[in-house]
C-alpha atoms as a PDB file:
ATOM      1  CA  UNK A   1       2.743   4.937  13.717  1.00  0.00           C
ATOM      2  CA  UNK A   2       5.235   4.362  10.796  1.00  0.00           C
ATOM      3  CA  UNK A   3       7.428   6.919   9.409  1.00  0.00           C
ATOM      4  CA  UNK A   4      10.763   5.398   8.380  1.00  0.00           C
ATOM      5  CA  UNK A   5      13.155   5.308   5.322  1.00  0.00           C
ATOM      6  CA  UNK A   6      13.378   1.394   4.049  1.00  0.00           C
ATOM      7  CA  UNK A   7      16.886   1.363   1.672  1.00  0.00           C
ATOM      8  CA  UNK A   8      17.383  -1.430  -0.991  1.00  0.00           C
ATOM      9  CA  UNK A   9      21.045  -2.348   0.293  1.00  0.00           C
ATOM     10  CA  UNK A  10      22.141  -3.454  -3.869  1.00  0.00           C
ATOM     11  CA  UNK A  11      21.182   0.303  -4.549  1.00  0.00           C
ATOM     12  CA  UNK A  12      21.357   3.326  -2.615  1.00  0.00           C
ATOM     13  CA  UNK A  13      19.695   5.278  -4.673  1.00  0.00           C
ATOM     14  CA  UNK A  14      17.052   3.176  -4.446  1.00  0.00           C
ATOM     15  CA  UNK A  15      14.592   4.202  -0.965  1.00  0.00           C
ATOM     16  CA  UNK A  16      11.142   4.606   0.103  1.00  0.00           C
ATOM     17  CA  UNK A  17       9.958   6.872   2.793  1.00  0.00           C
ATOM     18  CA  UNK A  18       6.781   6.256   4.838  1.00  0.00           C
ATOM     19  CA  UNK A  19       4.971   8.358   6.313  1.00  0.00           C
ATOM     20  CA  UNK A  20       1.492   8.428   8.373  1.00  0.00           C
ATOM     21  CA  UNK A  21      -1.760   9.921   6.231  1.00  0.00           C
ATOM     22  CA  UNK A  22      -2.655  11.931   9.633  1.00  0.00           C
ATOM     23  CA  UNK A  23      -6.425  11.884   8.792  1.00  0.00           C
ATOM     24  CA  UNK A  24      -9.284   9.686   8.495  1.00  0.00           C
ATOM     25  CA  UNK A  25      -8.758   8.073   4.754  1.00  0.00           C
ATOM     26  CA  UNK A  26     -11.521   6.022   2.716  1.00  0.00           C
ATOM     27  CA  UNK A  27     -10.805   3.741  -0.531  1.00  0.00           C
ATOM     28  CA  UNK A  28     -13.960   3.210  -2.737  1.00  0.00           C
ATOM     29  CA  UNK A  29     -14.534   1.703  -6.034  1.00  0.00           C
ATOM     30  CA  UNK A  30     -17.925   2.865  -7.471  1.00  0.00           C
ATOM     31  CA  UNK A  31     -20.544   3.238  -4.349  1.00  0.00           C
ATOM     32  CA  UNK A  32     -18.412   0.721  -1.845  1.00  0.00           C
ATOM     33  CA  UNK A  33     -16.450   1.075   0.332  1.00  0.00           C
ATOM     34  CA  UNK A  34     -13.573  -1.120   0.607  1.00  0.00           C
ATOM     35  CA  UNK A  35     -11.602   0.660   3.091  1.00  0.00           C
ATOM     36  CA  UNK A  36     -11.562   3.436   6.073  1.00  0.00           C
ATOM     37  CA  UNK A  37      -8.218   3.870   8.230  1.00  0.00           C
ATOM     38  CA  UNK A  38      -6.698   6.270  10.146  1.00  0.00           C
ATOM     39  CA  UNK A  39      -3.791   4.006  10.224  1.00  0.00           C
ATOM     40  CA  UNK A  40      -2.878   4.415   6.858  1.00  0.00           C
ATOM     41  CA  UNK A  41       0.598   5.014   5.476  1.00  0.00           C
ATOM     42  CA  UNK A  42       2.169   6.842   2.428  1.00  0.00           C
ATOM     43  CA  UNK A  43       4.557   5.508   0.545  1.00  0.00           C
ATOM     44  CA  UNK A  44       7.047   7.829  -1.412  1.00  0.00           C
ATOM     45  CA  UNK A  45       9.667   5.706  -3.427  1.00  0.00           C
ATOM     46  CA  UNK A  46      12.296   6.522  -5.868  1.00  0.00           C
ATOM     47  CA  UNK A  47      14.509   4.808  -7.833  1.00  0.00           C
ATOM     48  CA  UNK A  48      15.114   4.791 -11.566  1.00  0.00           C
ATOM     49  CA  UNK A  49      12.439   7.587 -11.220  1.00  0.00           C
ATOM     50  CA  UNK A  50      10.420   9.231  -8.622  1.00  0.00           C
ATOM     51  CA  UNK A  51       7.492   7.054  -8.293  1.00  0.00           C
ATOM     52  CA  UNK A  52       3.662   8.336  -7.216  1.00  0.00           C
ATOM     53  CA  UNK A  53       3.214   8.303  -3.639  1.00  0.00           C
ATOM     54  CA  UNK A  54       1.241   4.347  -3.123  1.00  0.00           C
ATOM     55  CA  UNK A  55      -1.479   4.298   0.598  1.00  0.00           C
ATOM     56  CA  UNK A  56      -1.407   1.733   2.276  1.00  0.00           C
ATOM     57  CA  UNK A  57      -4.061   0.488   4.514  1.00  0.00           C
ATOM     58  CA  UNK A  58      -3.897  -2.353   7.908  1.00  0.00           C
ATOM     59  CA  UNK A  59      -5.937  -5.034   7.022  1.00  0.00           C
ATOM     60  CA  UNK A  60      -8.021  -4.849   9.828  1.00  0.00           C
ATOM     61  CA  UNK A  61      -9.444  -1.433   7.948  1.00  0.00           C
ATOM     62  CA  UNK A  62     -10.646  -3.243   5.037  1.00  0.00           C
ATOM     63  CA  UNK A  63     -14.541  -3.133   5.097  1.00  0.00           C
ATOM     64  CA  UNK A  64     -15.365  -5.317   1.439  1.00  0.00           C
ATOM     65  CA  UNK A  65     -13.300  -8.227   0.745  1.00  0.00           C
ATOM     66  CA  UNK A  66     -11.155  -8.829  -1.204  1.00  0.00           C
ATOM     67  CA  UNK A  67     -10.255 -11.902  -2.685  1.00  0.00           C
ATOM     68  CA  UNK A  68      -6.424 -13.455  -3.796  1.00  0.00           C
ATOM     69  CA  UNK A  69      -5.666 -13.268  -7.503  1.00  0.00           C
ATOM     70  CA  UNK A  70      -4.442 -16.537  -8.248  1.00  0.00           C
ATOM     71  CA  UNK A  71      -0.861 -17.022  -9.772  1.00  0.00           C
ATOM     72  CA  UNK A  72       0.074 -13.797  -9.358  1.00  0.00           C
ATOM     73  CA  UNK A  73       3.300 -12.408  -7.602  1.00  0.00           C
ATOM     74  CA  UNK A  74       5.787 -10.045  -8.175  1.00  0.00           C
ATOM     75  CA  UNK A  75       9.226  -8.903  -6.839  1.00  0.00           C
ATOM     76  CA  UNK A  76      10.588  -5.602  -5.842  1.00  0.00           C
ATOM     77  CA  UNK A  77      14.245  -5.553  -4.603  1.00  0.00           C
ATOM     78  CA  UNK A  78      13.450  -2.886  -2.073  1.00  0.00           C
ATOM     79  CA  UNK A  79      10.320  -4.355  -0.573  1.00  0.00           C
ATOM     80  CA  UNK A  80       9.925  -8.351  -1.319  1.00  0.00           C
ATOM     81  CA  UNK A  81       7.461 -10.419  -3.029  1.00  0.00           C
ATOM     82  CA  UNK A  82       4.006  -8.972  -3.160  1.00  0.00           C
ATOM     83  CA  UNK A  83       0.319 -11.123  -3.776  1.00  0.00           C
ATOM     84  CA  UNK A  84      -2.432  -9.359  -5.537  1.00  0.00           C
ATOM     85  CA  UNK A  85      -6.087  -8.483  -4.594  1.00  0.00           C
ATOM     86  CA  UNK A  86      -9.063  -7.765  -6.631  1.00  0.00           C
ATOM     87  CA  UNK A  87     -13.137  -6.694  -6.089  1.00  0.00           C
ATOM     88  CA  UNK A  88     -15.681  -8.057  -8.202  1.00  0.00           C
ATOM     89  CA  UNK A  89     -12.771  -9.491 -10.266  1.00  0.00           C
ATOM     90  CA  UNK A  90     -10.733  -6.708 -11.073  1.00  0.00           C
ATOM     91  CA  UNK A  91      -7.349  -6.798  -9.334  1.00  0.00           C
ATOM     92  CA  UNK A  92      -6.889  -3.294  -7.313  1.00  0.00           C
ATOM     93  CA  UNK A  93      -4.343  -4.261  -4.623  1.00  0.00           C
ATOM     94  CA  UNK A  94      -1.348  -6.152  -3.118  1.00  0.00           C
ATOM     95  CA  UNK A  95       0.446  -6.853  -0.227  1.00  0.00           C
ATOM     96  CA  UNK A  96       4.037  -7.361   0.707  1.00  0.00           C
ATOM     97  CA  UNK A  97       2.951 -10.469   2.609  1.00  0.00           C
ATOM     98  CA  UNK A  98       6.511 -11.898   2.060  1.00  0.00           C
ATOM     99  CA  UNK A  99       8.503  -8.525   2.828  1.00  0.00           C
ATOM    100  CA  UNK A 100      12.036  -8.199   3.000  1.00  0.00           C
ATOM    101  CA  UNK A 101      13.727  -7.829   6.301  1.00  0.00           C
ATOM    102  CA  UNK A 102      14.261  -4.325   5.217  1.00  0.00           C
ATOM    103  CA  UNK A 103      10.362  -3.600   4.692  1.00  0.00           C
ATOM    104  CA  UNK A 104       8.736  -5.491   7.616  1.00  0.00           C
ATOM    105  CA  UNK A 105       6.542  -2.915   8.660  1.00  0.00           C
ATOM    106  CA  UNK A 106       4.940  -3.480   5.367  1.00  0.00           C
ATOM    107  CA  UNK A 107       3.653  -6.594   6.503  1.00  0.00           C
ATOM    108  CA  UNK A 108      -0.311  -6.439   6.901  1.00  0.00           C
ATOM    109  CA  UNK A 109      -0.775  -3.569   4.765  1.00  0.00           C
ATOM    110  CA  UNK A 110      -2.518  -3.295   1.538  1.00  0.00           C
ATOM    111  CA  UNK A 111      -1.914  -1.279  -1.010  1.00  0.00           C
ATOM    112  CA  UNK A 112      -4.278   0.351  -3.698  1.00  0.00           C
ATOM    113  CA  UNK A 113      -4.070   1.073  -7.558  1.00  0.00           C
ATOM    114  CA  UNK A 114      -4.919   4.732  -7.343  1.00  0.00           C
ATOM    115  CA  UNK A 115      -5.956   4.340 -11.464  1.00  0.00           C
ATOM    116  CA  UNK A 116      -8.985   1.427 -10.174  1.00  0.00           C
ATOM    117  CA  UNK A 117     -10.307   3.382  -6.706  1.00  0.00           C
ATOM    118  CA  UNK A 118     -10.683   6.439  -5.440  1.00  0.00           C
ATOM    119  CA  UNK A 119      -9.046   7.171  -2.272  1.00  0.00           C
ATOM    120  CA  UNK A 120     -10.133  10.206  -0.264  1.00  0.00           C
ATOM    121  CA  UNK A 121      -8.492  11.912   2.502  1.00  0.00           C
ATOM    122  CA  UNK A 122     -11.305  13.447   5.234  1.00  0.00           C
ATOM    123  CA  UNK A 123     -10.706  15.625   7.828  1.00  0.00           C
ATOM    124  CA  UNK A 124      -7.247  18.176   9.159  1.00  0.00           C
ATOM    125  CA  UNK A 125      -4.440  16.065   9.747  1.00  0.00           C
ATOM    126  CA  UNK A 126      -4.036  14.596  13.451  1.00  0.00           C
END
């Protein structure tokens, strides 16, 4: 499993820890399910603040699909250039699908907008 420190080399003060969730973890929006991992990751960043904590799920966990919003990328210096996702046409998600060298093990991972789904942790930790 992951648990590293990724470093944006412009910006030391700039760094993102991740760490395994430990336990089974489900994403939903409404009634479906869109995801159920125990391979998900945490992702604790800060920078010019101390972000929330961001899961992060393989996409081989994803159970709904999820389709590509169109036209839509962004960049983070620490990570690389992310795509977004959405369900039922509201984006909830990206991926680092063009990391940095830096952020590799980011690659395959999506993450979720904790505001748009509701992600619940089940079980101890492993």
């Amino acid at each position: 499993m992951i648990d590293t420190t990724i470093r944006n080399p412009g910006n030391q003060a700039h760094r993102a820890r991740i760490k395994p969730v430990g336990r089974l973890l489900r994403v939903r929006r409404g009634d479906t399910v869109l995801a159920e991992s125990r391979r998900a990751v945490r992702l604790m960043e800060t920078g010019r603040d101390l972000y929330d904590p961001v899961i992060y799920v393989p996409e081989a966990d994803l159970v709904a699909a999820l389709t590509p919003v169109e036209g839509k990328s962004t960049h983070c210096p620490l990570k690389g250039d992310a795509s977004y996702l959405a369900f039922d046409g509201t984006e909830i998600a990206w991926t680092y699908d063009r990391p940095l060298e830096g952020s590799r093990m980011l690659r395959g991972l999506v993450a979720f907008d904790a505001e748009k789904v509701v992600i619940e942790e089940i079980g101890a930790d492993a």
